[in-house]
Protein backbone atom coordinates (compact mmCIF):
# COMPACT_ATOMS: atom_id res chain seq x y z
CA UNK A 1 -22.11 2.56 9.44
CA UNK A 2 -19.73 5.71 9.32
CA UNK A 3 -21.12 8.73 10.97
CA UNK A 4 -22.03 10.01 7.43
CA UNK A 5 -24.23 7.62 6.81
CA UNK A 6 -22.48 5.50 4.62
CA UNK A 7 -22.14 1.55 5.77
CA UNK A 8 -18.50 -0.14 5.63
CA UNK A 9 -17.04 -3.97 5.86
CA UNK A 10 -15.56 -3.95 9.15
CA UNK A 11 -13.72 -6.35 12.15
CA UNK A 12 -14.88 -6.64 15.01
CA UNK A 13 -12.72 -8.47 18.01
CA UNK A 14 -14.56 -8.28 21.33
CA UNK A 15 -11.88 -9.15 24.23
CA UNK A 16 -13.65 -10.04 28.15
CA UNK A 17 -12.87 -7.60 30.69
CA UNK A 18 -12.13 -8.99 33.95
CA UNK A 19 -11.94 -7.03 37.66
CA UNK A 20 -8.86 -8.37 40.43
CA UNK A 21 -11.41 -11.28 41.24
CA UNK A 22 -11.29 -12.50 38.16
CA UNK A 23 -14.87 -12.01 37.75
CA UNK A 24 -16.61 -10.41 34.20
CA UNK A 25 -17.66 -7.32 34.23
CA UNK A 26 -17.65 -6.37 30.99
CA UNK A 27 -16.05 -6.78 27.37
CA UNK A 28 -13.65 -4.71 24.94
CA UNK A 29 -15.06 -3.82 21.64
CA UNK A 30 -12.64 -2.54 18.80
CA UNK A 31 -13.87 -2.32 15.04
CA UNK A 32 -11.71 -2.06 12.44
CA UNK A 33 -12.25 -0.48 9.07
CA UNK A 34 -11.36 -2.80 6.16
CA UNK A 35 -12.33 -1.35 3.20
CA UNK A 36 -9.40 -0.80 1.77
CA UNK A 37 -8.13 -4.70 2.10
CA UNK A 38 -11.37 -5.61 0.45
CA UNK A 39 -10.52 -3.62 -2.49
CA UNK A 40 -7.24 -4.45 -2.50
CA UNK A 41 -8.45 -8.36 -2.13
CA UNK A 42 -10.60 -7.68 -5.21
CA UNK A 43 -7.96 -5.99 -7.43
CA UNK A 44 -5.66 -9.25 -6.98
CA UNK A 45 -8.73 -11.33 -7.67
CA UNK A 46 -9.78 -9.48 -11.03
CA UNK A 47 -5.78 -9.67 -11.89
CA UNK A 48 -5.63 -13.11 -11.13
CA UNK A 49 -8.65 -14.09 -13.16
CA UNK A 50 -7.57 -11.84 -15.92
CA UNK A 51 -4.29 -13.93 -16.48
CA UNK A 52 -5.91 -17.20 -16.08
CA UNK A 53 -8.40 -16.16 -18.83
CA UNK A 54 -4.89 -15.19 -20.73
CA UNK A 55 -3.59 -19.07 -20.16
CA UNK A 56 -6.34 -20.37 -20.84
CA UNK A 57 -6.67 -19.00 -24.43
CA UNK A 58 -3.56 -20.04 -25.28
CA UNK A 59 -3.28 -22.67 -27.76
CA UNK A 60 -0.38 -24.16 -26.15
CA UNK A 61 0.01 -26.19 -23.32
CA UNK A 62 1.67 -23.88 -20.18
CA UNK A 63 2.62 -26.47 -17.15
CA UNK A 64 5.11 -24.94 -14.18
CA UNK A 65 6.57 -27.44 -12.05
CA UNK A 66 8.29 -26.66 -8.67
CA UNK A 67 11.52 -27.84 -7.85
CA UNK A 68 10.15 -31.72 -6.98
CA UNK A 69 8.54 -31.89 -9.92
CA UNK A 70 5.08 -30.89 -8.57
CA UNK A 71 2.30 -28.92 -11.00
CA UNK A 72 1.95 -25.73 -9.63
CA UNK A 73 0.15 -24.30 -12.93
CA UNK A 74 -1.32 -26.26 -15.92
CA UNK A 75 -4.21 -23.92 -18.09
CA UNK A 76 -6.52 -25.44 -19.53
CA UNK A 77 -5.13 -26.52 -23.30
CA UNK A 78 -2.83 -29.02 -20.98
CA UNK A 79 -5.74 -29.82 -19.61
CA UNK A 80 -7.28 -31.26 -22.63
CA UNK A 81 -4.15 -32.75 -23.80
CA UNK A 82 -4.59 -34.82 -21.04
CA UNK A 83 -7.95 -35.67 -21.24
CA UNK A 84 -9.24 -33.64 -18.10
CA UNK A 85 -11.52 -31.50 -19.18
CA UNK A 86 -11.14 -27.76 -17.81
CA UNK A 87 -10.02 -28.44 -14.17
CA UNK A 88 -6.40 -28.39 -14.07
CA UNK A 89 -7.23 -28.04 -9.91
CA UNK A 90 -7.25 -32.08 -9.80
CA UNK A 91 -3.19 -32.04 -10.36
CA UNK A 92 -2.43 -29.50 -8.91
CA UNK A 93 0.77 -30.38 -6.37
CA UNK A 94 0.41 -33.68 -7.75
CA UNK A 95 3.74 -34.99 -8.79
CA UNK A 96 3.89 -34.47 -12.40
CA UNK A 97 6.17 -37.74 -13.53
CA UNK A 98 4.23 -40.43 -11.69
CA UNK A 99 1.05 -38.76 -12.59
CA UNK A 100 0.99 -37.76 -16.22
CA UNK A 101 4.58 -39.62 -17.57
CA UNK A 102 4.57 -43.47 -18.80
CA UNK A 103 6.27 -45.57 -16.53
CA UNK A 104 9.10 -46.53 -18.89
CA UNK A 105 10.79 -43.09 -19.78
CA UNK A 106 9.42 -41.44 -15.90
CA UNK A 107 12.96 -42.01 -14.44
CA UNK A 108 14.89 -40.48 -17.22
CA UNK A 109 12.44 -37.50 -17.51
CA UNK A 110 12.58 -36.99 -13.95
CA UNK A 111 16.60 -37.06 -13.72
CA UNK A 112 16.76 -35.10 -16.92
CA UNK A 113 14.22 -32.33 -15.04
CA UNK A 114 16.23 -32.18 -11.77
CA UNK A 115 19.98 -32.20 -13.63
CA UNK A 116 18.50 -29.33 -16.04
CA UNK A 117 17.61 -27.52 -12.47
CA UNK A 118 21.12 -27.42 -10.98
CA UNK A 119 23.18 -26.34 -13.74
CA UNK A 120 24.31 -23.26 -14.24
CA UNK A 121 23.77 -23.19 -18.63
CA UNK A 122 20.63 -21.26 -19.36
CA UNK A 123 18.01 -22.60 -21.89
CA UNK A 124 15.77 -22.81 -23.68
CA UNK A 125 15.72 -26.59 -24.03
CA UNK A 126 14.10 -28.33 -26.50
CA UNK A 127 13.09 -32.12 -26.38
CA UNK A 128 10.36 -34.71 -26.65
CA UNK A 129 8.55 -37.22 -24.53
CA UNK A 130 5.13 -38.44 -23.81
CA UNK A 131 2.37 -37.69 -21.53
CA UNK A 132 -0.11 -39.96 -20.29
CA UNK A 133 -3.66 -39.21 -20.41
CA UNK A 134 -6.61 -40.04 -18.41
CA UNK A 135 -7.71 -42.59 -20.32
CA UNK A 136 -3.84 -44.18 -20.53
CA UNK A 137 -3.06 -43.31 -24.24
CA UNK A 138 0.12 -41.60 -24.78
CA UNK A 139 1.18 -38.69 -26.63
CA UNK A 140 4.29 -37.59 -27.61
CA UNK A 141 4.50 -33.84 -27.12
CA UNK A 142 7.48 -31.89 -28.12
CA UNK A 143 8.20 -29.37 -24.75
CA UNK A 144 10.19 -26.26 -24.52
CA UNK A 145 11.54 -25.41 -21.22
CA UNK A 146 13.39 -22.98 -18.84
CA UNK A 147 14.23 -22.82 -15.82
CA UNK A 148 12.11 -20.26 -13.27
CA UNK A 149 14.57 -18.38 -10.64
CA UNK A 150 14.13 -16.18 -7.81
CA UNK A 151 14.95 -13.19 -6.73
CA UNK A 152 18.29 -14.51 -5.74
CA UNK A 153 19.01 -16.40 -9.18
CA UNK A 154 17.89 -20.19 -7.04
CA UNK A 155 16.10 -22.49 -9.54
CA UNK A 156 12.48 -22.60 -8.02
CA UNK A 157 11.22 -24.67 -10.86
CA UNK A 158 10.62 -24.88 -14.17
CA UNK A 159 8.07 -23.45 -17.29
CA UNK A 160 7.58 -25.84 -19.59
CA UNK A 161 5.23 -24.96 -22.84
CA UNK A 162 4.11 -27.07 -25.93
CA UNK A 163 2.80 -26.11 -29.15
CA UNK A 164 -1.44 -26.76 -30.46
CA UNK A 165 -1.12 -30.64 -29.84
CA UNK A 166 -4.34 -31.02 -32.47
């Protein structure tokens, strides 16, 4: 509580004092104030949520795949697509070829993703292949791409999107 009165989210770290012997003889005690992390914790949280509630209205699939192919984002239309419901959290980092593409075009997909990645041509690219769902079916989704750069131009990844699969 602040001398005012009024009661604050604080740190505490509490550090052993010892004397020459080595023996206790008492302890540190510093508080920190962190008020203003916890509101700045719960801004990013309410903008976070906010733009998943954005993706997640969409009516198209959004997927972003890092530079090994891994799902770092897939809202909640892909989700369905692929027969899982509304938690994309079970694929995320999963590798996205040998989890969601059928065996016979994965190697062409995958060389096709990583060729796309190092060249220098800008998309968008437009192309079709299937996706495998939960239950093993496939579905042919037509996919527009581009490649996601840093700050320093590097190809990080890519954003792929597909129209209301029905």
């Amino acid at each position: 509580m602040r001398k005012d009165g009024m009661r604050f989210p604080f740190v505490v770290t509490v550090s052993p004092v010892r004397n020459e012997e080595g023996k206790l003889v008492g302890a540190s005690v510093i508080a920190r104030d962190i008020a203003r992390r916890k509101r700045a914790d719960a801004r990013i949280r309410y903008e976070r949520d906010r733009a998943q509630r954005y993706l997640d209205i969409a009516e198209v699939i959004i997927l972003v795949l890092d530079r090994r192919g891994r799902i770092n984002l897939l809202n909640r239309k892909g989700c369905e697509v692929l027969g899982l419901g509304k938690d994309e959290c079970e694929l995320l980092q999963r590798d996205w070829f040998s989890t969601c593409v059928p065996r016979f075009c994965r190697r062409r997909a995958r060389e096709t993703f990583q060729r796309r990645l190092s060249q220098e041509l800008e998309g968008p690219w437009h192309y079709e292949y299937p996706v495998l769902t939960r239950s093993g079916q496939e579905r042919l989704i037509a996919w527009h791409s581009r490649v996601l750069r840093d700050e320093q131009g590097r190809a990080i990844g890519k954003l792929l999107t597909a129209g209301n699969q029905g």
